[in-house]
N, C-alpha and C. Protein backbone atom coordinates (compact mmCIF):
# COMPACT_ATOMS: atom_id res chain seq x y z
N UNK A 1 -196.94 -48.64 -46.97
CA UNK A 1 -196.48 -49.97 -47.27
C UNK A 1 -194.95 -49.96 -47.26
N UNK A 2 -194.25 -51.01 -46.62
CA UNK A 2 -193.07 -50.84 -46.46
C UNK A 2 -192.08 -51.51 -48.24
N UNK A 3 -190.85 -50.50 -47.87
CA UNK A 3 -190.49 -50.94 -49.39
C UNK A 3 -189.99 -52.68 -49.18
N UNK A 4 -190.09 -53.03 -50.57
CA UNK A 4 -189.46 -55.01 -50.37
C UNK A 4 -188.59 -54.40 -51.13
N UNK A 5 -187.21 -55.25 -50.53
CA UNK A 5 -185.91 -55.29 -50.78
C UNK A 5 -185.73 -56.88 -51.31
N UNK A 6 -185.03 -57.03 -52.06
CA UNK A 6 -184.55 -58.34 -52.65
C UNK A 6 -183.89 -59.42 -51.35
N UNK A 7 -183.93 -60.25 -50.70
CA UNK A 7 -182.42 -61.00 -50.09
C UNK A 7 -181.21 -60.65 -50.80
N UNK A 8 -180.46 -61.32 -49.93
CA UNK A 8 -178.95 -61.59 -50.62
C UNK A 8 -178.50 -62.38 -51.45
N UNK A 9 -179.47 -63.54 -51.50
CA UNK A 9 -179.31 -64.60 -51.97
C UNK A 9 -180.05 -64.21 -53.46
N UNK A 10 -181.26 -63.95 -53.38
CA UNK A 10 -181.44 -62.99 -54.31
C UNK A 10 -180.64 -61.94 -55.73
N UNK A 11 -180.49 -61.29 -54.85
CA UNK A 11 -179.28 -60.27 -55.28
C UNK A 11 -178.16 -60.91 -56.20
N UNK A 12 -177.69 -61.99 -55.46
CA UNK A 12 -176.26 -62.83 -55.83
C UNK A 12 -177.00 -63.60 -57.21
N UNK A 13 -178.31 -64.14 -57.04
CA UNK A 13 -178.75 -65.07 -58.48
C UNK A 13 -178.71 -63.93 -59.23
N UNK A 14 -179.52 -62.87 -58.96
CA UNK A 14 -179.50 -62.26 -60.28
C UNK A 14 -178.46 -61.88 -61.49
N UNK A 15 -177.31 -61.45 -60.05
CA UNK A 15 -176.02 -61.07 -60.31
C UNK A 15 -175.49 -61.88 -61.30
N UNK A 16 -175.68 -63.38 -60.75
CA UNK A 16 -174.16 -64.64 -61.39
C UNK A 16 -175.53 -65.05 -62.82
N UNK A 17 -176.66 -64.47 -62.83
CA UNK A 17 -177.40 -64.74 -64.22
C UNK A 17 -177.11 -63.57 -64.88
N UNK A 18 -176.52 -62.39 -64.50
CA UNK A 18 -175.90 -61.71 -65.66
C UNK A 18 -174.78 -61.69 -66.33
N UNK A 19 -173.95 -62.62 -65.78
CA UNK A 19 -172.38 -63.13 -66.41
C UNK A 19 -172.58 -64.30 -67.26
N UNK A 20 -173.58 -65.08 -66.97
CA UNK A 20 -173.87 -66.08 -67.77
C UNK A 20 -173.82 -66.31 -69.45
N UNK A 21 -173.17 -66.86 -69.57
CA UNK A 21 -173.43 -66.87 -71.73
C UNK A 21 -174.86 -67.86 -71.64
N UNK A 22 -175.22 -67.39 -72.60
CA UNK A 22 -176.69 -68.07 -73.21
C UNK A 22 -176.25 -69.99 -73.81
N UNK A 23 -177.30 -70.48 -73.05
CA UNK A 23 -177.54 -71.82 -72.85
C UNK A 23 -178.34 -72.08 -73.89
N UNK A 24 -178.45 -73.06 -74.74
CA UNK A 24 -179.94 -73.28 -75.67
C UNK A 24 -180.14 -74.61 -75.31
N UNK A 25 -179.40 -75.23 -74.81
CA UNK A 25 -179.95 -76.96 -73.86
C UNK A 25 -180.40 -77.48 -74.93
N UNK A 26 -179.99 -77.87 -75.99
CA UNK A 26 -179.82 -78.57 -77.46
C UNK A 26 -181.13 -77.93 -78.38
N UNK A 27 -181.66 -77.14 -78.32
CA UNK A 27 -182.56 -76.65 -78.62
C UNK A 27 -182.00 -76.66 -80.56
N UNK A 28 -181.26 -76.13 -80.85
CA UNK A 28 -180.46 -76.12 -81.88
C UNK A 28 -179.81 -77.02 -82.40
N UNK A 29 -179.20 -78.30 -81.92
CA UNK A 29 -178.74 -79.32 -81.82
C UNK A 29 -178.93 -79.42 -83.35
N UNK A 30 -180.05 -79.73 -84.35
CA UNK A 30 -181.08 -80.66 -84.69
C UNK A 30 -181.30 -79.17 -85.80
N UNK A 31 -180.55 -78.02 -85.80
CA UNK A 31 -180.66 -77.26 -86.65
C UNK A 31 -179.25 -76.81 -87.54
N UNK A 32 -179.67 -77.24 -89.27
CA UNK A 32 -178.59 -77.68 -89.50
C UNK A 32 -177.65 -76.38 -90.23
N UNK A 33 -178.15 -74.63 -90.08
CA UNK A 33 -177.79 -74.20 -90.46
C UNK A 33 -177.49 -72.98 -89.32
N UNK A 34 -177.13 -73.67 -88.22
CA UNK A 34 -176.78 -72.94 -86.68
C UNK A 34 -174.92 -72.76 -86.63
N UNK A 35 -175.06 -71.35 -86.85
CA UNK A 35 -173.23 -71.44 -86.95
C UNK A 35 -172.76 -70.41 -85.80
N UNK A 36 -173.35 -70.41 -84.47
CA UNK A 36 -173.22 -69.64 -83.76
C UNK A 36 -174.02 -68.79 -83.53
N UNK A 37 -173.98 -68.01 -81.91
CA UNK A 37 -175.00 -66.61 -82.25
C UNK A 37 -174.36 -65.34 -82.83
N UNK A 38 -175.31 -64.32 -83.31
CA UNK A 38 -174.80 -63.55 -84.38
C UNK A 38 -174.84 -62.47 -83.12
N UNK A 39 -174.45 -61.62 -82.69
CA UNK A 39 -174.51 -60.34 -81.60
C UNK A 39 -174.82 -58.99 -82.45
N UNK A 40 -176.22 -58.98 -82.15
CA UNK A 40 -176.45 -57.07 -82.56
C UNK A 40 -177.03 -56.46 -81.59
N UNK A 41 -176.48 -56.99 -80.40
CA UNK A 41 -176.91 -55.72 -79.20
C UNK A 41 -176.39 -54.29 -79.74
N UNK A 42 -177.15 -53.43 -79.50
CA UNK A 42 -176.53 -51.97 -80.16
C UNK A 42 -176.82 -51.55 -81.70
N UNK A 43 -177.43 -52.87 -82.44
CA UNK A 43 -177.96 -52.32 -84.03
C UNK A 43 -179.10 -52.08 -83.64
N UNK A 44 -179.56 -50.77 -84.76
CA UNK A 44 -180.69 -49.85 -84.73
C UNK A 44 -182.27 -51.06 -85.59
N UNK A 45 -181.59 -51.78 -86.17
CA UNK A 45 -182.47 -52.69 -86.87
C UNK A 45 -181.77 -54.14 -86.73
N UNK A 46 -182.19 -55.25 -86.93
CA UNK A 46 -182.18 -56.58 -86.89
C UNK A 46 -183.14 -57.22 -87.77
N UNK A 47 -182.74 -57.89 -88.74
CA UNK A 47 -182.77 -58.40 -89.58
C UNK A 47 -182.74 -59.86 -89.59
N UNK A 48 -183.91 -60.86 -90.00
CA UNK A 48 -183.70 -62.34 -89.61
C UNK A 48 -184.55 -62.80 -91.01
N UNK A 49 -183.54 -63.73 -91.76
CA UNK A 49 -184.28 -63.91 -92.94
C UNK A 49 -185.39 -65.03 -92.92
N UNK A 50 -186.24 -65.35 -93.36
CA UNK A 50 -187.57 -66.56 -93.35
C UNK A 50 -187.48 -67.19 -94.65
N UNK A 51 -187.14 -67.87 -94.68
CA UNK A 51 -187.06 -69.41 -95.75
C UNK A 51 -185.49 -69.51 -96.51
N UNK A 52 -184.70 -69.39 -95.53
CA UNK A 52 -183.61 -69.99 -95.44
C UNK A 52 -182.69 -71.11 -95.98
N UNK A 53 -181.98 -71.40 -96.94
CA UNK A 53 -181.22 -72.82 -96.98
C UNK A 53 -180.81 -73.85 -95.90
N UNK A 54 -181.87 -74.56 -95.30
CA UNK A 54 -181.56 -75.23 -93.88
C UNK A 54 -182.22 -75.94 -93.37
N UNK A 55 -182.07 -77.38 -93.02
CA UNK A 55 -183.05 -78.08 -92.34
C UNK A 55 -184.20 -78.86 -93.46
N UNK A 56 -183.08 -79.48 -94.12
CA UNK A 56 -183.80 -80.19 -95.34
C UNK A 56 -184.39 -79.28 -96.16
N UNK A 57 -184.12 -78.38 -96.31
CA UNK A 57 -184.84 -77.70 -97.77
C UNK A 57 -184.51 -75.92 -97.35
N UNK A 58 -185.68 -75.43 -97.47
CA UNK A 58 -186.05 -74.01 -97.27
C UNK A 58 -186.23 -73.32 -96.02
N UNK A 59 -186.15 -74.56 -95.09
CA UNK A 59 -186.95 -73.91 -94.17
C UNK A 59 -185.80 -73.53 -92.37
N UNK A 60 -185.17 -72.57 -92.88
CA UNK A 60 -184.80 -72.26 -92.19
C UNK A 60 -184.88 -70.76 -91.76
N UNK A 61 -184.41 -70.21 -90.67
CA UNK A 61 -184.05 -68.96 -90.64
C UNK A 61 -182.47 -68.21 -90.69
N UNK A 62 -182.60 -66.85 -91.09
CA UNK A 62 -180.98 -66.70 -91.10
C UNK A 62 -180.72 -65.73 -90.90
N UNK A 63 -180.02 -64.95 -89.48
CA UNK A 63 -179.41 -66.04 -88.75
C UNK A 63 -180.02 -67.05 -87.84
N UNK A 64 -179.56 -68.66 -87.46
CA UNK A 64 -180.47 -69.50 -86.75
C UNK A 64 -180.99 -68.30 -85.11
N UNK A 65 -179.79 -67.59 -84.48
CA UNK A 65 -179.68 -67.18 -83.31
C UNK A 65 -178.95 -65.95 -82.80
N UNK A 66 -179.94 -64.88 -82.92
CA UNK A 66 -179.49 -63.50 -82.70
C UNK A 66 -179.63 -63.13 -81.29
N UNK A 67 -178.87 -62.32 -80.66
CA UNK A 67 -178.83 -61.82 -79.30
C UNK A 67 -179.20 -60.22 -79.54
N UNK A 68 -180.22 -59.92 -79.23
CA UNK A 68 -180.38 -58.24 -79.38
C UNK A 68 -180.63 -57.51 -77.81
């Protein structure tokens, strides 16, 4: 079976989707305890708390948005 190679065109999306910063397309908008994403690429553990001060009461998470 012959090997499949990507296109060029190919190649180039993948490429210009790895320079990209992360989009949330208002996903968060509407979350009221979102203060940015927190970056722990490279921590051995990650940590995300469940019932949070946020979003009318308790119910949030914290942090809203981790990148691991």
């Amino acid at each position: 079976m012959p090997e499949r190679r990507p296109s060029a065109s190919r190649r180039a999306s993948a490429a210009s989707g790895l320079r990209r910063r992360p989009g949330f397309d208002g996903w968060l908008s509407n979350t009221s305890n979102y203060d940015g994403l927190v970056d722990e690429r490279g921590s051995d553990e990650v940590v995300v708390d469940v019932g949070v001060q946020g979003n009318n009461g308790t119910n949030g998470f914290g942090p809203a948005a981790v990148r691991v």
